[in-house]
C-alpha atoms as a PDB file:
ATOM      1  CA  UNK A   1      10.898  32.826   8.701  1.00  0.00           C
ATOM      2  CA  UNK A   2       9.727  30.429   6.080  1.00  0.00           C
ATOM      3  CA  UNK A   3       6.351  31.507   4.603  1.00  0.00           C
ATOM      4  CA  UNK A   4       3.069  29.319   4.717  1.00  0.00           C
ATOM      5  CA  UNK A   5       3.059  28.490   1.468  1.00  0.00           C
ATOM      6  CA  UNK A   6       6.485  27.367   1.271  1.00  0.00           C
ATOM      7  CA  UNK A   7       5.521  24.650   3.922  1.00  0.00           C
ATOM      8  CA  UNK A   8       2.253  23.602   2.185  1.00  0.00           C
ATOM      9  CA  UNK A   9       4.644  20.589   0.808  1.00  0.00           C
ATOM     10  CA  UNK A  10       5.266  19.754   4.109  1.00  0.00           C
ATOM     11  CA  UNK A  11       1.860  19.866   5.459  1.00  0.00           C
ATOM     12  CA  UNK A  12       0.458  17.633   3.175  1.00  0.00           C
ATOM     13  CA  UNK A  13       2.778  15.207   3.361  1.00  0.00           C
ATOM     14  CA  UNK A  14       2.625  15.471   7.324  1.00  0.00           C
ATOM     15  CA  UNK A  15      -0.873  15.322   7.063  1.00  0.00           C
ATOM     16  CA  UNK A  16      -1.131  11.903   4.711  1.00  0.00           C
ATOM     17  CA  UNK A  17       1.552  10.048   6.885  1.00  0.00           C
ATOM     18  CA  UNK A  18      -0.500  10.865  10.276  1.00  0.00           C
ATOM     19  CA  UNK A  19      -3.179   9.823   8.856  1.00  0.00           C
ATOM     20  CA  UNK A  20      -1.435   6.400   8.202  1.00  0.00           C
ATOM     21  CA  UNK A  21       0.028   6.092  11.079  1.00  0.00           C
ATOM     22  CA  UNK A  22      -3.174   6.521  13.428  1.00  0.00           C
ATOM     23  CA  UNK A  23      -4.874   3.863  11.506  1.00  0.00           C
ATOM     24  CA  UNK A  24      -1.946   1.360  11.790  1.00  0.00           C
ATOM     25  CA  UNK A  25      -1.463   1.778  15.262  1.00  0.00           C
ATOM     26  CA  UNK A  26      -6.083   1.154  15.330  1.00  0.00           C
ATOM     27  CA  UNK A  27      -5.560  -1.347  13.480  1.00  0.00           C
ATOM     28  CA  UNK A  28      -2.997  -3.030  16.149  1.00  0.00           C
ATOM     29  CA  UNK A  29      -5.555  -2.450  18.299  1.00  0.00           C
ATOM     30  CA  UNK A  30      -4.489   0.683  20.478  1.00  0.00           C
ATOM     31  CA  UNK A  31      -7.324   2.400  21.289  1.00  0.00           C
ATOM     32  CA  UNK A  32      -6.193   6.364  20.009  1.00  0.00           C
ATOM     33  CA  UNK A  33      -9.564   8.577  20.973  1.00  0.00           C
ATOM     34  CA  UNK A  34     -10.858  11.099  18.161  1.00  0.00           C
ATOM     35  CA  UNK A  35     -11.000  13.179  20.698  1.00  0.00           C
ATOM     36  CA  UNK A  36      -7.288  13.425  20.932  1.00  0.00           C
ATOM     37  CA  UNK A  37      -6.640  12.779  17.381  1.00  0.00           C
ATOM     38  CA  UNK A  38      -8.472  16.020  16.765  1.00  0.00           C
ATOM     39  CA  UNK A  39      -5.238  18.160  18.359  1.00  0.00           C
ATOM     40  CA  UNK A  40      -2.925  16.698  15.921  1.00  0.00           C
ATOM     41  CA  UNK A  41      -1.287  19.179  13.619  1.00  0.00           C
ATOM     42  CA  UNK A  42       0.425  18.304  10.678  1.00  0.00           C
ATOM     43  CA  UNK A  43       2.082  21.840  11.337  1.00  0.00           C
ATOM     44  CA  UNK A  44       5.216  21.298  12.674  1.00  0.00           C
ATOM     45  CA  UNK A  45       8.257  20.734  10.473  1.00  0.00           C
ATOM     46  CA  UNK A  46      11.227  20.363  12.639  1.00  0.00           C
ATOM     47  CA  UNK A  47      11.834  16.827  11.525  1.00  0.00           C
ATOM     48  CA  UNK A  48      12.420  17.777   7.780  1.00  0.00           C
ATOM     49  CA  UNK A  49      16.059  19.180   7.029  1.00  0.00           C
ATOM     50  CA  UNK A  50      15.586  21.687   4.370  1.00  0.00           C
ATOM     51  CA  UNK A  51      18.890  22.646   3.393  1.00  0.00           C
ATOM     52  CA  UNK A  52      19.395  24.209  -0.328  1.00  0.00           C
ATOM     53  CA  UNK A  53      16.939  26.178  -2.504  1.00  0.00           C
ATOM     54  CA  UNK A  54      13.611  24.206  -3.888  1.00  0.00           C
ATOM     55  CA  UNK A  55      11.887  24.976  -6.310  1.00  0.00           C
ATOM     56  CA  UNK A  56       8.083  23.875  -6.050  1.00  0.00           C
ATOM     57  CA  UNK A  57       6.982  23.657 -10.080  1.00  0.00           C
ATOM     58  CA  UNK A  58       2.500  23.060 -10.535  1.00  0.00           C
ATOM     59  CA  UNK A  59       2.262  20.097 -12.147  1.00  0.00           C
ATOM     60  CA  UNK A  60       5.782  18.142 -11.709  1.00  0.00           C
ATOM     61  CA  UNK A  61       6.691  15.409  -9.740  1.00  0.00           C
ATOM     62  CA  UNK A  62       2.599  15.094  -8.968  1.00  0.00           C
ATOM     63  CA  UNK A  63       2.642  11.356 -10.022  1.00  0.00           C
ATOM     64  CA  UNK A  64       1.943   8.963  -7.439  1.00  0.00           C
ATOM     65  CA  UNK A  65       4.504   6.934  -5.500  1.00  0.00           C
ATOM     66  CA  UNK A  66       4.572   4.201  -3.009  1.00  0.00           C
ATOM     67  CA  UNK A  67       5.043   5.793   0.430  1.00  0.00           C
ATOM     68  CA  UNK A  68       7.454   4.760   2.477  1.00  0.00           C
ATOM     69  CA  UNK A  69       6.768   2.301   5.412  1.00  0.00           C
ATOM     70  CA  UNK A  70       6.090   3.845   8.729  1.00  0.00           C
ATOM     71  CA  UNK A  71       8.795   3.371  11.966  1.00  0.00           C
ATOM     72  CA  UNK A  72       5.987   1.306  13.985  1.00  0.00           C
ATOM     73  CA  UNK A  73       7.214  -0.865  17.140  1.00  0.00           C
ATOM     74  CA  UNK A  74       6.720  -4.380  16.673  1.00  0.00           C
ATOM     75  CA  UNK A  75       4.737  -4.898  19.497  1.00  0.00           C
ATOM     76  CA  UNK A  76       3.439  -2.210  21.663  1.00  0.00           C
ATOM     77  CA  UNK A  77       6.350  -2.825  24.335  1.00  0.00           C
ATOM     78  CA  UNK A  78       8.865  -2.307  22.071  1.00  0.00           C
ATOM     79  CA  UNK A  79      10.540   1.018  21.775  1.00  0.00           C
ATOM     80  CA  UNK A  80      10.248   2.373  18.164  1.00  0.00           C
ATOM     81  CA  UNK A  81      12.688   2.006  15.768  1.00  0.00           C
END
């Protein structure tokens, strides 16, 4: 069992890319209620692979970076990518 703050990493960056991606798909025009935005959790961390030991050093690697570009559909009948 990984401990919480061993996943904080992950939680932020779950949390900044949700973000993103709910006002992308607004700004497209889908209508995505608050209501239902508020049961989001930027918990869940099945998606990463964390293979190895890391090492998580204050104060390295805090610079900022350009994020990378979300997997959005082209059109809202297209399956994602």
């Amino acid at each position: 069992m990984t401990a919480f703050w061993d996943r904080t990493p992950i939680v932020l960056w779950n949390t900044v890319y949700l973000e993103r991606a709910v006002k992308a798909l607004r700004e497209r025009g889908e209508v995505i209620p608050d209501d239902l935005v508020a049961h989001l959790s930027p918990l869940g961390w099945e998606h990463i692979n964390l293979t190895g030991d890391y090492a998580w050093k204050p104060g390295t690697g805090t610079r900022r970076r350009p994020l990378r570009q979300l997997r959005l559909p082209m059109s809202p009948d297209e399956p994602n990518p």
